[in-house]
Protein backbone atom coordinates (compact mmCIF):
# COMPACT_ATOMS: atom_id res chain seq x y z
CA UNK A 1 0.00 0.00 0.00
CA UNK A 2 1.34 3.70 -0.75
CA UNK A 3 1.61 5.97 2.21
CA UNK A 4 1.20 9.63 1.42
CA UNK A 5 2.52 11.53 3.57
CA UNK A 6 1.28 15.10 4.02
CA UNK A 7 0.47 18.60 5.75
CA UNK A 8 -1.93 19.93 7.64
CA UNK A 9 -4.71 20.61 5.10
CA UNK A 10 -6.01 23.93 6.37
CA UNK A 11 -2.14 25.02 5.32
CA UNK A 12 -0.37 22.85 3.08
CA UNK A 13 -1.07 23.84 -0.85
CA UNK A 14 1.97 21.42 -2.22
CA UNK A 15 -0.23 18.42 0.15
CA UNK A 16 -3.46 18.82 -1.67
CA UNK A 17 -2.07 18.74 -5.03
CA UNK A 18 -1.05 14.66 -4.84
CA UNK A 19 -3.95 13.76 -2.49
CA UNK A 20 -6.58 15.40 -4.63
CA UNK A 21 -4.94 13.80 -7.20
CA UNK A 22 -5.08 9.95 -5.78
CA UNK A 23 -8.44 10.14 -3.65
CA UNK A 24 -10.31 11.64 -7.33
CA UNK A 25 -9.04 8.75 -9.32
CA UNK A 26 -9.13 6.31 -6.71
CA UNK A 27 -5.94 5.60 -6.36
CA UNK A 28 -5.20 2.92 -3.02
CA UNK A 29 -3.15 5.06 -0.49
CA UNK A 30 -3.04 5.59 3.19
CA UNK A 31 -2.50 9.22 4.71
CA UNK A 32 0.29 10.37 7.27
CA UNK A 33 -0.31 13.82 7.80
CA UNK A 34 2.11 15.72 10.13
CA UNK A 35 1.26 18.56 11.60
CA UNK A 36 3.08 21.81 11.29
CA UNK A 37 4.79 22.28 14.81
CA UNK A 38 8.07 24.87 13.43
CA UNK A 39 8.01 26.78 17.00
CA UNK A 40 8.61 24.05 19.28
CA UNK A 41 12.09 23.31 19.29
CA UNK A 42 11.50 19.82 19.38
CA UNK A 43 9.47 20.07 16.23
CA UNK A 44 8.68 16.57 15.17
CA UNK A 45 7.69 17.74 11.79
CA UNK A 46 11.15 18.78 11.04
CA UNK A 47 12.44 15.82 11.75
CA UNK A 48 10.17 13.59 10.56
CA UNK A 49 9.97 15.77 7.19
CA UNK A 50 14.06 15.15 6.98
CA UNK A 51 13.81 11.46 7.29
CA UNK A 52 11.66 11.01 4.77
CA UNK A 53 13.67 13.03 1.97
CA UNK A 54 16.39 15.46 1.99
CA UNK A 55 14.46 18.27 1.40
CA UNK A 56 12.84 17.87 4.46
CA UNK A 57 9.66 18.78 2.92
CA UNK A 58 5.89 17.40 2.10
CA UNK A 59 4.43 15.90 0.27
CA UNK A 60 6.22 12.61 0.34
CA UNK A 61 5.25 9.43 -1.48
CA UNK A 62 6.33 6.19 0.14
CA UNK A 63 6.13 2.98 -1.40
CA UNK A 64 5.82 -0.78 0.10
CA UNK A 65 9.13 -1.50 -0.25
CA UNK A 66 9.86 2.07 1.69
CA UNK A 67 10.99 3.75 -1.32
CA UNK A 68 10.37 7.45 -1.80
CA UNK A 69 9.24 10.34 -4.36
CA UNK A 70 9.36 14.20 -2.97
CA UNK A 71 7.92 16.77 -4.35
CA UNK A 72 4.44 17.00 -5.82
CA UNK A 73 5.06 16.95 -9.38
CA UNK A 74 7.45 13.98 -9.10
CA UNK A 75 4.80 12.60 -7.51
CA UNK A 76 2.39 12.82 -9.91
CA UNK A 77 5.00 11.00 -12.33
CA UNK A 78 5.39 8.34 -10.47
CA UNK A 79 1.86 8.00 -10.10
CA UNK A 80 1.52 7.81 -13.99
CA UNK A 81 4.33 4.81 -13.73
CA UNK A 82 2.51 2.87 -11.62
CA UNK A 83 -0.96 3.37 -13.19
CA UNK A 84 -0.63 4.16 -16.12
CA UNK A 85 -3.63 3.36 -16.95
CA UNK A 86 -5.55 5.58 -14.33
CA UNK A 87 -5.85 9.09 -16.05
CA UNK A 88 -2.94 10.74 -14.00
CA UNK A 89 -2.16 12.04 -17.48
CA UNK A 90 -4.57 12.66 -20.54
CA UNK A 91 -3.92 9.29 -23.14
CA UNK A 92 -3.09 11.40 -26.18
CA UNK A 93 -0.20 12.34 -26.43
CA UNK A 94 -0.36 15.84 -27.38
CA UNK A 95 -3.03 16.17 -24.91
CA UNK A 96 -0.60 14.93 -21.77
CA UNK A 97 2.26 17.49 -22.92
CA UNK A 98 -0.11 20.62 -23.25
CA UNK A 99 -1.28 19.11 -19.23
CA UNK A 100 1.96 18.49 -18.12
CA UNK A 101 3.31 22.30 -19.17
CA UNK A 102 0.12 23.51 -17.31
CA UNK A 103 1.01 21.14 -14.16
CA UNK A 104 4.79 22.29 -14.20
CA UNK A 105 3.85 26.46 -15.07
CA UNK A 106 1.39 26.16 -11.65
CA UNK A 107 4.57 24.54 -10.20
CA UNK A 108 6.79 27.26 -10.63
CA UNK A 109 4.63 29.88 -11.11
CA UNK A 110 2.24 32.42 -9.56
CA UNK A 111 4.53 33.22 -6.79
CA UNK A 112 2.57 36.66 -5.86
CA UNK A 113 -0.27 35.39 -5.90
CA UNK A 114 1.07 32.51 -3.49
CA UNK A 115 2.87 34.77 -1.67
CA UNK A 116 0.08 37.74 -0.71
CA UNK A 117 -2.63 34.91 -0.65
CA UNK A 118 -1.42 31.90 1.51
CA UNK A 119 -3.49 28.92 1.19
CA UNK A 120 -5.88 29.10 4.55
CA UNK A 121 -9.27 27.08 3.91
CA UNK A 122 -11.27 27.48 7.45
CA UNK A 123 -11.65 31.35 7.14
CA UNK A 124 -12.88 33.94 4.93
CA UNK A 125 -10.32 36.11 3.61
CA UNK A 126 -12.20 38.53 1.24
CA UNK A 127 -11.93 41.86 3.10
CA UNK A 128 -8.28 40.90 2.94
CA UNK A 129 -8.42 39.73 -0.65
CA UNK A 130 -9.67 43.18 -1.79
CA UNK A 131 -7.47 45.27 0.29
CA UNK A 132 -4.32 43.72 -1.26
CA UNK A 133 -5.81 43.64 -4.45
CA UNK A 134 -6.45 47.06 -4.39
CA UNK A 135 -2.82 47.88 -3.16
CA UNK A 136 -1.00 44.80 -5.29
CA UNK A 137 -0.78 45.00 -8.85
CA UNK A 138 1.01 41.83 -8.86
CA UNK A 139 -2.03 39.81 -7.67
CA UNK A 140 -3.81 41.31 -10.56
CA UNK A 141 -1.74 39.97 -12.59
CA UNK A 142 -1.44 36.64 -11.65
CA UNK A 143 -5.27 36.31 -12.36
CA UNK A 144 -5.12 37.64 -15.25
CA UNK A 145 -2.40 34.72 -16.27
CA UNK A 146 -4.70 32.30 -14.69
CA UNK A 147 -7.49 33.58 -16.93
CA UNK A 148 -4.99 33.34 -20.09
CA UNK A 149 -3.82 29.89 -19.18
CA UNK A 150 -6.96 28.55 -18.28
CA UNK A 151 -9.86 29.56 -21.07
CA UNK A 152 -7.89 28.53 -24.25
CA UNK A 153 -7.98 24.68 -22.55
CA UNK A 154 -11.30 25.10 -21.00
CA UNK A 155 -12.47 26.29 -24.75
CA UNK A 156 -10.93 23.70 -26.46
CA UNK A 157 -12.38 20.85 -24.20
CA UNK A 158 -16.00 21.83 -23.68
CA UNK A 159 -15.74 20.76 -20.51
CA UNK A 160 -15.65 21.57 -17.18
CA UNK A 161 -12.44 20.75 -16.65
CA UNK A 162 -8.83 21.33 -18.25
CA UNK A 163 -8.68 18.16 -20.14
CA UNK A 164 -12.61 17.71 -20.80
CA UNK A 165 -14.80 16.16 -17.95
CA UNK A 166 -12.59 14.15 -15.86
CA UNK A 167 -9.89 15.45 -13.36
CA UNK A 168 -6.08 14.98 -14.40
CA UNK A 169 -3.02 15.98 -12.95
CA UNK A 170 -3.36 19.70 -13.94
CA UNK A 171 -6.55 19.97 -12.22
CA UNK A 172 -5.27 18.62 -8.88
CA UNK A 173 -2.31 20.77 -9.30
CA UNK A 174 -4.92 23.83 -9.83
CA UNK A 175 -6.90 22.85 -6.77
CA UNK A 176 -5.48 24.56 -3.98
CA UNK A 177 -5.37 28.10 -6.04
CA UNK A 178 -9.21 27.67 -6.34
CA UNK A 179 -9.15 27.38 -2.27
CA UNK A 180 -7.23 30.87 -2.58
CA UNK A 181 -9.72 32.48 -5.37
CA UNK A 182 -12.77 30.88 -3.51
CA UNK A 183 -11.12 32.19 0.31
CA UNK A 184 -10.26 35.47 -0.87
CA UNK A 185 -12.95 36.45 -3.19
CA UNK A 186 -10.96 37.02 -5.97
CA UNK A 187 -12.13 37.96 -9.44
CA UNK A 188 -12.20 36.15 -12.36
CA UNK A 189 -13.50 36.05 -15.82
CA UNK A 190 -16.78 33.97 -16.00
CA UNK A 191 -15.01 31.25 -18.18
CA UNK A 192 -12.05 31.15 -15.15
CA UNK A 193 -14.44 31.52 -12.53
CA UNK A 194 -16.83 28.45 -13.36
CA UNK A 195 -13.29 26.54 -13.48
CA UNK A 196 -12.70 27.32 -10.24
CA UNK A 197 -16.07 26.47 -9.12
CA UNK A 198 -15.57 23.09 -11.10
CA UNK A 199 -12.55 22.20 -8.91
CA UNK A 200 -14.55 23.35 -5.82
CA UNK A 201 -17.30 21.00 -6.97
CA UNK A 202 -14.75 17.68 -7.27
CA UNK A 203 -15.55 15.17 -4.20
CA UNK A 204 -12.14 14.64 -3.32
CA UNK A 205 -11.22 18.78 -2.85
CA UNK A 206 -14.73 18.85 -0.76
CA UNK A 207 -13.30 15.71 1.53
CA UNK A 208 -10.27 17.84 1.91
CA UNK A 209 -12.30 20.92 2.66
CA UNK A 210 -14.30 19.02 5.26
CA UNK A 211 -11.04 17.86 6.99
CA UNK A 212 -9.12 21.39 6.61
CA UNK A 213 -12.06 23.14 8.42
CA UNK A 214 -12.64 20.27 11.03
CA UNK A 215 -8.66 20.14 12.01
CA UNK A 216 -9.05 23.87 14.29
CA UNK A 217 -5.23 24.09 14.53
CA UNK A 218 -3.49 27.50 14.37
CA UNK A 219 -0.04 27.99 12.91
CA UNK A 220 1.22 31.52 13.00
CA UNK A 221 3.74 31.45 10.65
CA UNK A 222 0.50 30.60 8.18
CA UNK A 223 -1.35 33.14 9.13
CA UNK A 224 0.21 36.64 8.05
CA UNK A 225 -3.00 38.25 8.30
CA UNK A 226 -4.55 37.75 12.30
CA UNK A 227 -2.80 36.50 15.29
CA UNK A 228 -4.80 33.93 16.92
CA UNK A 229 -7.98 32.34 15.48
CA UNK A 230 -10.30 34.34 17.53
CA UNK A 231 -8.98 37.23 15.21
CA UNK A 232 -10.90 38.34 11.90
CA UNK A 233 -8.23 38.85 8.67
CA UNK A 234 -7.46 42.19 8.36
């Protein structure tokens, strides 16, 4: 059985990506979430992160045999290896390149939008979301490459989702920005915004939801914008 090992899912973006990913196509896993604990100098995160992979990061996918892939979009490649039949990756082949550039350009992209909007699922952001839009022309900008990247594929499909109607790879990888959009009431185009909403919609991103809301813990260095969860965002 694969362990995936994880985040805590109120926090961790890079998390969702692989387990939205392997609970949407069914994929047999177990979960080992660790919870974020970086101000206790005992922090058994950090060393249970390092163990698993020299990053010292999640997510981390661990094998029977105890072998392990880091990083999410590794992960999803070693997914496609070992079912390569499950729809990790579209089955045409020009298809699964056009995915896997919109996988790997989430990967290393949309750092402002990252960066002033940290993933935080349990509370509602969008006095906070306006305020730095208003004052962050970056963020506007990232949408606006969102919009760009997404409606040519959405177009093209007719479906709901990237690749047509069921989720791939690029969708999970999409997932957690929709949390952000959704969080933050961010605009969007209609085309972008019913995208998002699609994503929103998947069982396996309203599973995580669920769990995100019900886990109540509070991590500072998460939360830029109150100081205790009895605050509101500001």
């Amino acid at each position: 059985m694969l362990e995936l090992v994880i985040a805590n899912k109120n926090y961790s973006s890079w998390s969702m990506r692989p387990w939205v990913l392997m609970t949407e196509l069914g994929l047999p896993f177990k979960e080992r979430l660790l919870r974020f604990d970086f101000h206790r100098p005992d922090s058994r995160f950090a060393a249970e992160a390092a163990r698993l992979s020299p990053t010292a990061r999640v997510p981390v996918l661990v094998e029977a045999d105890g072998f392990a892939t880091w990083d999410s979009l590794a992960i999803a490649e070693r997914l496609h290896e070992l079912f390569p039949e499950a729809g990790v990756w579209p089955q045409d082949a020009h298809r699964r390149a056009r995915a896997r550039s919109l996988a790997a350009t989430m990967h290393s992209g949309f750092g402002e939008l990252r960066r002033l909007c940290p993933m935080n699922i349990d509370t509602d952001h969008a006095a906070v979301g306006q305020r730095v839009l208003a004052t962050e022309a970056s963020l506007g900008t990232d949408l606006r490459r969102l919009e760009a990247l997404w409606e040519p594929e959405l177009a093209a499909q007719g479906g709901a989702l990237l690749m047509g109607a069921r989720c791939c790879a690029a969708d999970a990888f999409f997932a957690p920005l929709a949390m952000r959009v959704t969080r933050y009431g961010l605009p969007l185009s209609p085309p972008a915004a019913a995208y998002v909403q699609a994503l929103c919609a998947l069982p396996s991103v309203q599973r995580w939801v669920r769990e995100a809301e019900a886990e109540q813990d509070f991590v500072p260095e998460d939360e830029p914008y109150r100081s205790s969860r009895a605050e509101t965002p500001r």
